[in-house]
C-alpha atoms as a PDB file:
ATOM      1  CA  UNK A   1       0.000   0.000   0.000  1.00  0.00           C
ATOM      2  CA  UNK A   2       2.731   2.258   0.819  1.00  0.00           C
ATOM      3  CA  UNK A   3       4.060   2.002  -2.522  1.00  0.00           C
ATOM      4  CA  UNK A   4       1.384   2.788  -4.349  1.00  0.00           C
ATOM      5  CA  UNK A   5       0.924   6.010  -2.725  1.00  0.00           C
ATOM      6  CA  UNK A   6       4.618   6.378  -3.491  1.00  0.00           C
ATOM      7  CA  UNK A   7       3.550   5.720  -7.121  1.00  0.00           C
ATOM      8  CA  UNK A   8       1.235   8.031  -7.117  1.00  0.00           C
ATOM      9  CA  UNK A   9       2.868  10.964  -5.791  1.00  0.00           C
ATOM     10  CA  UNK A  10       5.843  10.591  -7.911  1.00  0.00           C
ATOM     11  CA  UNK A  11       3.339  10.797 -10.842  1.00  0.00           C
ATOM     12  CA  UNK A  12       1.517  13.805  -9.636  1.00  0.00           C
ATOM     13  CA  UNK A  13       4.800  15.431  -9.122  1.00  0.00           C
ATOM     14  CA  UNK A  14       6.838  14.660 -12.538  1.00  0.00           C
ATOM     15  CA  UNK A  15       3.851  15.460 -15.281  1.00  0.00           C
ATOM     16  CA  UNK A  16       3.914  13.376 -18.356  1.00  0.00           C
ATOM     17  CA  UNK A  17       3.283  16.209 -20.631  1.00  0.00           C
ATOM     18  CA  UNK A  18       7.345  16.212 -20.652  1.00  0.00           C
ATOM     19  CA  UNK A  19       7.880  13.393 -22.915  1.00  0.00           C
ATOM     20  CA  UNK A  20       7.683  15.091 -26.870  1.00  0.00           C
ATOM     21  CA  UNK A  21       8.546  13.208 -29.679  1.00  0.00           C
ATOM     22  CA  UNK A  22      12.002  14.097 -31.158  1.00  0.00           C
ATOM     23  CA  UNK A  23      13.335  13.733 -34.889  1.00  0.00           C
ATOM     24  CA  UNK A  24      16.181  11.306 -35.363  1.00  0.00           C
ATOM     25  CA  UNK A  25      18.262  10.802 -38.134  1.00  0.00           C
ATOM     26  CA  UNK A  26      18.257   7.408 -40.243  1.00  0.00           C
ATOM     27  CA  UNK A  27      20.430   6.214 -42.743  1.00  0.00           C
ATOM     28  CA  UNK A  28      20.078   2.632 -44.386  1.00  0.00           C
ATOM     29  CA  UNK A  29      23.132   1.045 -45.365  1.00  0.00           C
ATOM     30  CA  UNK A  30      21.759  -1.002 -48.623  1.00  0.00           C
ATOM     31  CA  UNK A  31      20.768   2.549 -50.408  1.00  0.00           C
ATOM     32  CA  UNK A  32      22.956   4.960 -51.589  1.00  0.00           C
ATOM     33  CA  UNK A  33      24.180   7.621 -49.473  1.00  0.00           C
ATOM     34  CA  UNK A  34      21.215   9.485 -49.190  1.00  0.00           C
ATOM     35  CA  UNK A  35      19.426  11.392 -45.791  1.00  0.00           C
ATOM     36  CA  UNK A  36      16.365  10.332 -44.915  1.00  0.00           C
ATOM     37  CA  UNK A  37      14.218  12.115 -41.684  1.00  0.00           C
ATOM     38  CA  UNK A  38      12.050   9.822 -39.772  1.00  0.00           C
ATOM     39  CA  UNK A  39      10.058  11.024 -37.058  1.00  0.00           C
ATOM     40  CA  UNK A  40       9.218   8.755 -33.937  1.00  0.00           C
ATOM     41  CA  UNK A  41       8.430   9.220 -30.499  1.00  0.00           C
ATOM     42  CA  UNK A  42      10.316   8.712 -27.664  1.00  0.00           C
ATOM     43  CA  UNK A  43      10.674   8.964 -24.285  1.00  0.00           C
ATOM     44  CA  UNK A  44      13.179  12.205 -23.144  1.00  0.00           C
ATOM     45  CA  UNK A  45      12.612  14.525 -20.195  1.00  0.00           C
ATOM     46  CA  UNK A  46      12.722  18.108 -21.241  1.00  0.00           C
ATOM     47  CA  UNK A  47      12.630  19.616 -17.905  1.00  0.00           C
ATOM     48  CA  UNK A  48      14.553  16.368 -15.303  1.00  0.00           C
ATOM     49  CA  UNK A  49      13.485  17.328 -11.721  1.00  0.00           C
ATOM     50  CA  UNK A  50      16.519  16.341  -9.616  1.00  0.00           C
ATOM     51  CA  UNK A  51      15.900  13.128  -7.381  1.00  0.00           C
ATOM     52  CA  UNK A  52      16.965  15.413  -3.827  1.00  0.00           C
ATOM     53  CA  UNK A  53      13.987  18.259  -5.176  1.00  0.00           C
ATOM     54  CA  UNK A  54      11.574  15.343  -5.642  1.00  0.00           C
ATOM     55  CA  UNK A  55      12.525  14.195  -2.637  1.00  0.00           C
ATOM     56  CA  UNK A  56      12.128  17.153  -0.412  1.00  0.00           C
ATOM     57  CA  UNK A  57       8.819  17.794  -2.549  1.00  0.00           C
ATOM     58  CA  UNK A  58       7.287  13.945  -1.342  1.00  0.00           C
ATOM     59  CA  UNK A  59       9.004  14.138   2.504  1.00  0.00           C
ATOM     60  CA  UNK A  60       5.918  16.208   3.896  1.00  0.00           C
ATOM     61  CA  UNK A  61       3.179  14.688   2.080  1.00  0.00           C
ATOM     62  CA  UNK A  62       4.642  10.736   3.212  1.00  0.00           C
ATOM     63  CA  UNK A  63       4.582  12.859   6.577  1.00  0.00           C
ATOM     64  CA  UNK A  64       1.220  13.194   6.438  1.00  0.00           C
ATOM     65  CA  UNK A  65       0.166   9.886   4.887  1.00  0.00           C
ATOM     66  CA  UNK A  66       2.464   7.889   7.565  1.00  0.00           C
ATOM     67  CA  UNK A  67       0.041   8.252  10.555  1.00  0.00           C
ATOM     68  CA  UNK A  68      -3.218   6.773   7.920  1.00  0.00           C
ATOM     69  CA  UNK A  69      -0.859   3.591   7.125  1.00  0.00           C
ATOM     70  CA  UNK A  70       0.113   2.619  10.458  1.00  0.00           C
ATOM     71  CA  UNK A  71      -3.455   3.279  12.035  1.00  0.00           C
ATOM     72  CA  UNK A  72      -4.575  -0.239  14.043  1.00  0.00           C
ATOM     73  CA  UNK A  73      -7.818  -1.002  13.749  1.00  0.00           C
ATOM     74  CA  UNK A  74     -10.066  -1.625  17.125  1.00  0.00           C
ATOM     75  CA  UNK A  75     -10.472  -5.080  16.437  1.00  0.00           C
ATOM     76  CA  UNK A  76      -7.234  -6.340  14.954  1.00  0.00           C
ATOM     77  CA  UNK A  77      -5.796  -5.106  18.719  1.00  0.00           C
ATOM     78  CA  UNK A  78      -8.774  -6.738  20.503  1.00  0.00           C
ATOM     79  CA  UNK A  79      -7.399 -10.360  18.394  1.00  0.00           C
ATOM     80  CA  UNK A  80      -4.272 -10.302  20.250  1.00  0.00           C
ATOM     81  CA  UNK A  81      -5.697  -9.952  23.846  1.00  0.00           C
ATOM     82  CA  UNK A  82      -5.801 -13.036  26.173  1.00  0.00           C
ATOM     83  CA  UNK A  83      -9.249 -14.429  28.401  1.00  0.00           C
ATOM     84  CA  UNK A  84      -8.626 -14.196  31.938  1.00  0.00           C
ATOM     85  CA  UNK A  85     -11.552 -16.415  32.729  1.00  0.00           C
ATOM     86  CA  UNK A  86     -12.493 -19.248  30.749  1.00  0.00           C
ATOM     87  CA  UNK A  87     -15.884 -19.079  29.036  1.00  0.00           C
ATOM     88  CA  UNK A  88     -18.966 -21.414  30.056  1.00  0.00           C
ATOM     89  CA  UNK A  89     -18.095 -22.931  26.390  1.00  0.00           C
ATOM     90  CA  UNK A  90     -14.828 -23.472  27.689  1.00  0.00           C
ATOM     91  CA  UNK A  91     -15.839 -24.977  30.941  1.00  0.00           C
ATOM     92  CA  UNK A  92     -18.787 -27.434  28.988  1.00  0.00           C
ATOM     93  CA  UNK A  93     -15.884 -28.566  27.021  1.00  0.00           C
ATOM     94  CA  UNK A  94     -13.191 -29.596  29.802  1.00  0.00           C
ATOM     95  CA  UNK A  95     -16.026 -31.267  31.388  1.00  0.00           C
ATOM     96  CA  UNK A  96     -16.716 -33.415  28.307  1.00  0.00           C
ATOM     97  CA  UNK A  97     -13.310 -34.322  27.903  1.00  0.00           C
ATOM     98  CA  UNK A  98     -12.852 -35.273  31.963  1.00  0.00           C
ATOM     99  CA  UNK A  99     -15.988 -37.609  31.515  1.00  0.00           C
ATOM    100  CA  UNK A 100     -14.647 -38.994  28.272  1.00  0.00           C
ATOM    101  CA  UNK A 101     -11.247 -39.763  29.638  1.00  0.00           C
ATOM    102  CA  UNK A 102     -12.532 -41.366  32.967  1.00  0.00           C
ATOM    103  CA  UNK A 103     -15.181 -43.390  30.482  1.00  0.00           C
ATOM    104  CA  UNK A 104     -12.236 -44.308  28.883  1.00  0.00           C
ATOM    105  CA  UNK A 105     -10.083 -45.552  31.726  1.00  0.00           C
ATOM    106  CA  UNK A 106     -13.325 -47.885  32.727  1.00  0.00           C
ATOM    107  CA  UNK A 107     -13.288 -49.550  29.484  1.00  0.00           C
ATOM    108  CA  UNK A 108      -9.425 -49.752  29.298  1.00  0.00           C
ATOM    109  CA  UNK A 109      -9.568 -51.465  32.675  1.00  0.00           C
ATOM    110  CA  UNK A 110     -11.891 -53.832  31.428  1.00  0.00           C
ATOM    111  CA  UNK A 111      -9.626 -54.908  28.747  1.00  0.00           C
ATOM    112  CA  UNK A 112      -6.769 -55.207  30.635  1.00  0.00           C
ATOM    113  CA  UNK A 113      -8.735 -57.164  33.195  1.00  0.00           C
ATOM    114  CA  UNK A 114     -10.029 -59.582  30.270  1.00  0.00           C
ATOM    115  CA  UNK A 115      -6.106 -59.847  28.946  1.00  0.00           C
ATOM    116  CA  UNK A 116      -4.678 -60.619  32.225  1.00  0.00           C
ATOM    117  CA  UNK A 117      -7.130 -63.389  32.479  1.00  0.00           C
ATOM    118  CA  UNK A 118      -6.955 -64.646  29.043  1.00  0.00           C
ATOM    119  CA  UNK A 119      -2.618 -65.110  29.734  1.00  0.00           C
ATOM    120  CA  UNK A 120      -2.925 -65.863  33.190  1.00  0.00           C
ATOM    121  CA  UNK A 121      -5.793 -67.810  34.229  1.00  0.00           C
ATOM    122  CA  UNK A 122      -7.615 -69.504  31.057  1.00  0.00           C
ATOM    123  CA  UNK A 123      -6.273 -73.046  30.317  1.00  0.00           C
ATOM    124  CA  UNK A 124      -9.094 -74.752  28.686  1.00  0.00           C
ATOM    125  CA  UNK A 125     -10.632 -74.179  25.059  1.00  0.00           C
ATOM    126  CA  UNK A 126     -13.970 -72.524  26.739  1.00  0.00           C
ATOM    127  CA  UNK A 127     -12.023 -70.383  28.699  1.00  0.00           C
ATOM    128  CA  UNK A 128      -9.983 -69.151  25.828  1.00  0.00           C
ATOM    129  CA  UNK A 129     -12.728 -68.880  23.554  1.00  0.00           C
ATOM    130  CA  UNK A 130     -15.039 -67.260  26.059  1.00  0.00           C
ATOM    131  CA  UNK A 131     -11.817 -64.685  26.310  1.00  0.00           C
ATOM    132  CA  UNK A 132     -11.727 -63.443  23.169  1.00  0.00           C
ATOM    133  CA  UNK A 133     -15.464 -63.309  22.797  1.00  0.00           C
ATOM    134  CA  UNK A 134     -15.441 -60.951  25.705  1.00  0.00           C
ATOM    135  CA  UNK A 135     -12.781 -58.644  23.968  1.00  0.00           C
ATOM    136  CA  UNK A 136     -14.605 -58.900  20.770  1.00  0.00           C
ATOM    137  CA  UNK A 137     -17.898 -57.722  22.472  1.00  0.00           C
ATOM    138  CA  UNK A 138     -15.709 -55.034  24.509  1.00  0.00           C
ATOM    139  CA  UNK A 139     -14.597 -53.844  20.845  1.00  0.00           C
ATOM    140  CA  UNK A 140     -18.021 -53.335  20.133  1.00  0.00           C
ATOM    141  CA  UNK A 141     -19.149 -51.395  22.699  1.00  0.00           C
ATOM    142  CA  UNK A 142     -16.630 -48.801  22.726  1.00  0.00           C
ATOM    143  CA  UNK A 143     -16.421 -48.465  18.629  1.00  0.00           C
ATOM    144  CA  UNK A 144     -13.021 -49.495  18.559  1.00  0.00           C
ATOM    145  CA  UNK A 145     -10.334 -49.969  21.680  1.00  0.00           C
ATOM    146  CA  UNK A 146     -10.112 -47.308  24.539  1.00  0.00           C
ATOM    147  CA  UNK A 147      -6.939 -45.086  24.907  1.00  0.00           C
ATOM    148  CA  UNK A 148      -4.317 -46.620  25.911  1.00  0.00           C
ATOM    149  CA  UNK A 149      -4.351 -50.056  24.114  1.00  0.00           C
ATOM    150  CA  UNK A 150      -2.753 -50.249  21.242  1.00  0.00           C
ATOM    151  CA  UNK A 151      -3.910 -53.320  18.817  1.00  0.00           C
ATOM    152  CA  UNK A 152      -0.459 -54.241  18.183  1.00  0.00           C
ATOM    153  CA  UNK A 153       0.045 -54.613  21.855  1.00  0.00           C
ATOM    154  CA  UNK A 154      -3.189 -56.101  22.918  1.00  0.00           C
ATOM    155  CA  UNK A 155      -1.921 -58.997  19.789  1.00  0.00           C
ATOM    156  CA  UNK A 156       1.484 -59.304  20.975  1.00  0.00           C
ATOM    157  CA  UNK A 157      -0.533 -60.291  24.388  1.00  0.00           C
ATOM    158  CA  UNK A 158      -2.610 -63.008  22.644  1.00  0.00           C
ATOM    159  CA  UNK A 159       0.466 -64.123  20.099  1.00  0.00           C
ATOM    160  CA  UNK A 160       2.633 -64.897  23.384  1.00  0.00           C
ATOM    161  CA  UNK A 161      -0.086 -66.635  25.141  1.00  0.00           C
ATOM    162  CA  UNK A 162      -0.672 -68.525  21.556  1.00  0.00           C
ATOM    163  CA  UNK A 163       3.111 -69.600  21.692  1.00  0.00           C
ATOM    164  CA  UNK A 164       2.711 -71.752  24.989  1.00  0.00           C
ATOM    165  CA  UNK A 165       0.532 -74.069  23.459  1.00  0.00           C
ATOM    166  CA  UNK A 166      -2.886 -75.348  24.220  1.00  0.00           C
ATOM    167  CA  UNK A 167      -4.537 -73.213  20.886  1.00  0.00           C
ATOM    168  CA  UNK A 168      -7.321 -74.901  19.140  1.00  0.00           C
ATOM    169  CA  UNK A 169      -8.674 -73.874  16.192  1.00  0.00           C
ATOM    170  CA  UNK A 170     -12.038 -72.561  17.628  1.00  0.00           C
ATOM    171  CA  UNK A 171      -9.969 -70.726  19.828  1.00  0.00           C
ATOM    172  CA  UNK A 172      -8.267 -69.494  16.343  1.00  0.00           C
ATOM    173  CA  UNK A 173     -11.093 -68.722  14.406  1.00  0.00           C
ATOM    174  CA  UNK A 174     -12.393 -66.801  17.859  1.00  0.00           C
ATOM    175  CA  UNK A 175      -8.904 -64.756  17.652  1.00  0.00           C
ATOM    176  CA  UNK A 176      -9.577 -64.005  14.103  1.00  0.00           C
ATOM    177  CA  UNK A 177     -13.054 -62.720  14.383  1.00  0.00           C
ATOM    178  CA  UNK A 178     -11.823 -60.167  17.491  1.00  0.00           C
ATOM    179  CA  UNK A 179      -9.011 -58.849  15.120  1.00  0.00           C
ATOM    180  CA  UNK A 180     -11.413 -58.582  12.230  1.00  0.00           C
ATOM    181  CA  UNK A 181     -13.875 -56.332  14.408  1.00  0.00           C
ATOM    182  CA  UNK A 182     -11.185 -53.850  15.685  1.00  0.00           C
ATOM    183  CA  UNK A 183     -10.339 -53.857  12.020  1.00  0.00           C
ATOM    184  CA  UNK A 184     -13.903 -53.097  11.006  1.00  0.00           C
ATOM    185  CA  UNK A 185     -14.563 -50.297  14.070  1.00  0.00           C
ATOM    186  CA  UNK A 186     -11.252 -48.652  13.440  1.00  0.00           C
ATOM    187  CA  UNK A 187     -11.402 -48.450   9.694  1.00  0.00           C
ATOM    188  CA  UNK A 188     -12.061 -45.060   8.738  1.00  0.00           C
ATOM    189  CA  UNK A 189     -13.948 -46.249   5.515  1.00  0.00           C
ATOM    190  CA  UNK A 190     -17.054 -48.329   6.616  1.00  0.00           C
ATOM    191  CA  UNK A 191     -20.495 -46.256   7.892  1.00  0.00           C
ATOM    192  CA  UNK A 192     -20.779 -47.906  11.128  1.00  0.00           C
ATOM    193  CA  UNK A 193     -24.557 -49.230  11.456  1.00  0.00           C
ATOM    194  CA  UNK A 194     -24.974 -48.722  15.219  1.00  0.00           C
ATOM    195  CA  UNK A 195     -28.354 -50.381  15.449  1.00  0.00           C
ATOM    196  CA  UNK A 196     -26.467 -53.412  14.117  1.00  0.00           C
ATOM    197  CA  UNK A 197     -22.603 -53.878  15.992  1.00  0.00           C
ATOM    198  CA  UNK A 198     -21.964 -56.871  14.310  1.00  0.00           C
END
C-alpha cells in the first residue's frame, strides 16, 4: 500500500506532458548515401526534476500519509488480547473431555482385566474362547479400543499366550473374528450401522 501512494505521488509530481517526440536521423546502409528524416516518439525529459527536489517535494506529504498507514484497527488489537476467565463454552468442554477420559479408563480397565485373564488364568478351550469373545464384544461397545491399548500390543498379548501351546482352532477362528472387528470399528472407511454392531 505504501508504494502505491509512493507511485502516485511521484506521478503527480513529474507530469507526463514532458515526454515530446524528437526527430532522429536514419540512414540505411543497402541505399545509396542518401538522408532520410524519420520522425518517432520517444521517451526524453525536457525539464529532469533532480531526485533530492523530488525528494524534499514527497518528505511532507509521506509525513502526512504515515500516521493513515500505520493506524490499528479496534479489532485487529482486541485479536491479540488473552481471556482471563475461561468461558462457560470453555468450561462445557473440559467437562466433556474429563468424563470422556474417565469413560475411557473404565473400558481400558476392562480390557486389561479380560487380557490378564486370558494369559494368566484360562487353560481350557472354553475359557480361551469365552476370552476373546469378551474382547470382541468389549470392541463393540466402545467403537473401537479405549486409549491406551494399542492393537499391536493387545496382539502381541494373545500371540505370546498362543506360543505356549494349548490353541485350538475354535480358539483361532475366535482370535480371528476379534481382530477382524477392531479392524472393522477402526477403519475409517465403513459407515458404522450402530443399530447393528456386528
Amino acid at each position: 500500500m505504501m508504494k502505491s501512494i509512493l507511485l502516485a505521488l511521484l506521478f503527480t509530481a513529474n507530469p507526463a506532458s514532458s515526454f515530446t517526440p524528437t526527430k532522429q536521423q536514419h540512414h540505411t546502409p543497402t541505399t545509396p548515401p542518401r538522408t532520410t528524416t524519420i520522425t518517432t516518439t520517444t521517451l526524453q525529459a525536457h525539464n529532469p526534476t533532480p531526485r533530492r527536489t523530488l525528494l524534499g517535494q514527497l518528505t511532507p506529504l509521506l509525513l502526512l500519509t504515515l500516521p493513515i498507514t500505520t493506524t490499528i484497527h479496534p479489532q485487529a488489537q482486541a485479536i491479540e488480547t488473552y481471556l482471563t476467565e475461561p468461558t462457560e463454552e470453555f468450561k462445557e468442554s473440559e467437562r466433556q473431555r474429563i468424563e470422556f477420559r474417565k469413560n475411557q479408563l473404565l473400558r481400558k480397565g476392562e480390557f486389561i482385566k479380560v487380557l490378564t485373564r486370558l494369559t494368566t488364568e484360562s487353560t481350557t478351550e472354553e475359557a480361551l474362547i469365552d476370552d476373546l469373545t469378551t474382547l470382541r464384544n468389549l470392541v463393540v461397545q466402545t467403537g473401537g479400543l479405549p486409549l491406551g491399548i494399542k492393537k499391536e500390543d493387545m496382539y502381541k498379548v494373545i500371540r505370546s499366550r498362543k506360543a505356549k501351546g494349548n490353541w485350538p482352532t475354535d480358539v483361532e477362528i475366535a482370535y480371528q473374528k476379534l481382530k477382524a472387528e477392531v479392524a472393522y470399528q477402526q477403519s475409517p472407511n465403513t459407515e458404522k450401522d450402530m443399530e447393528n454392531p456386528l
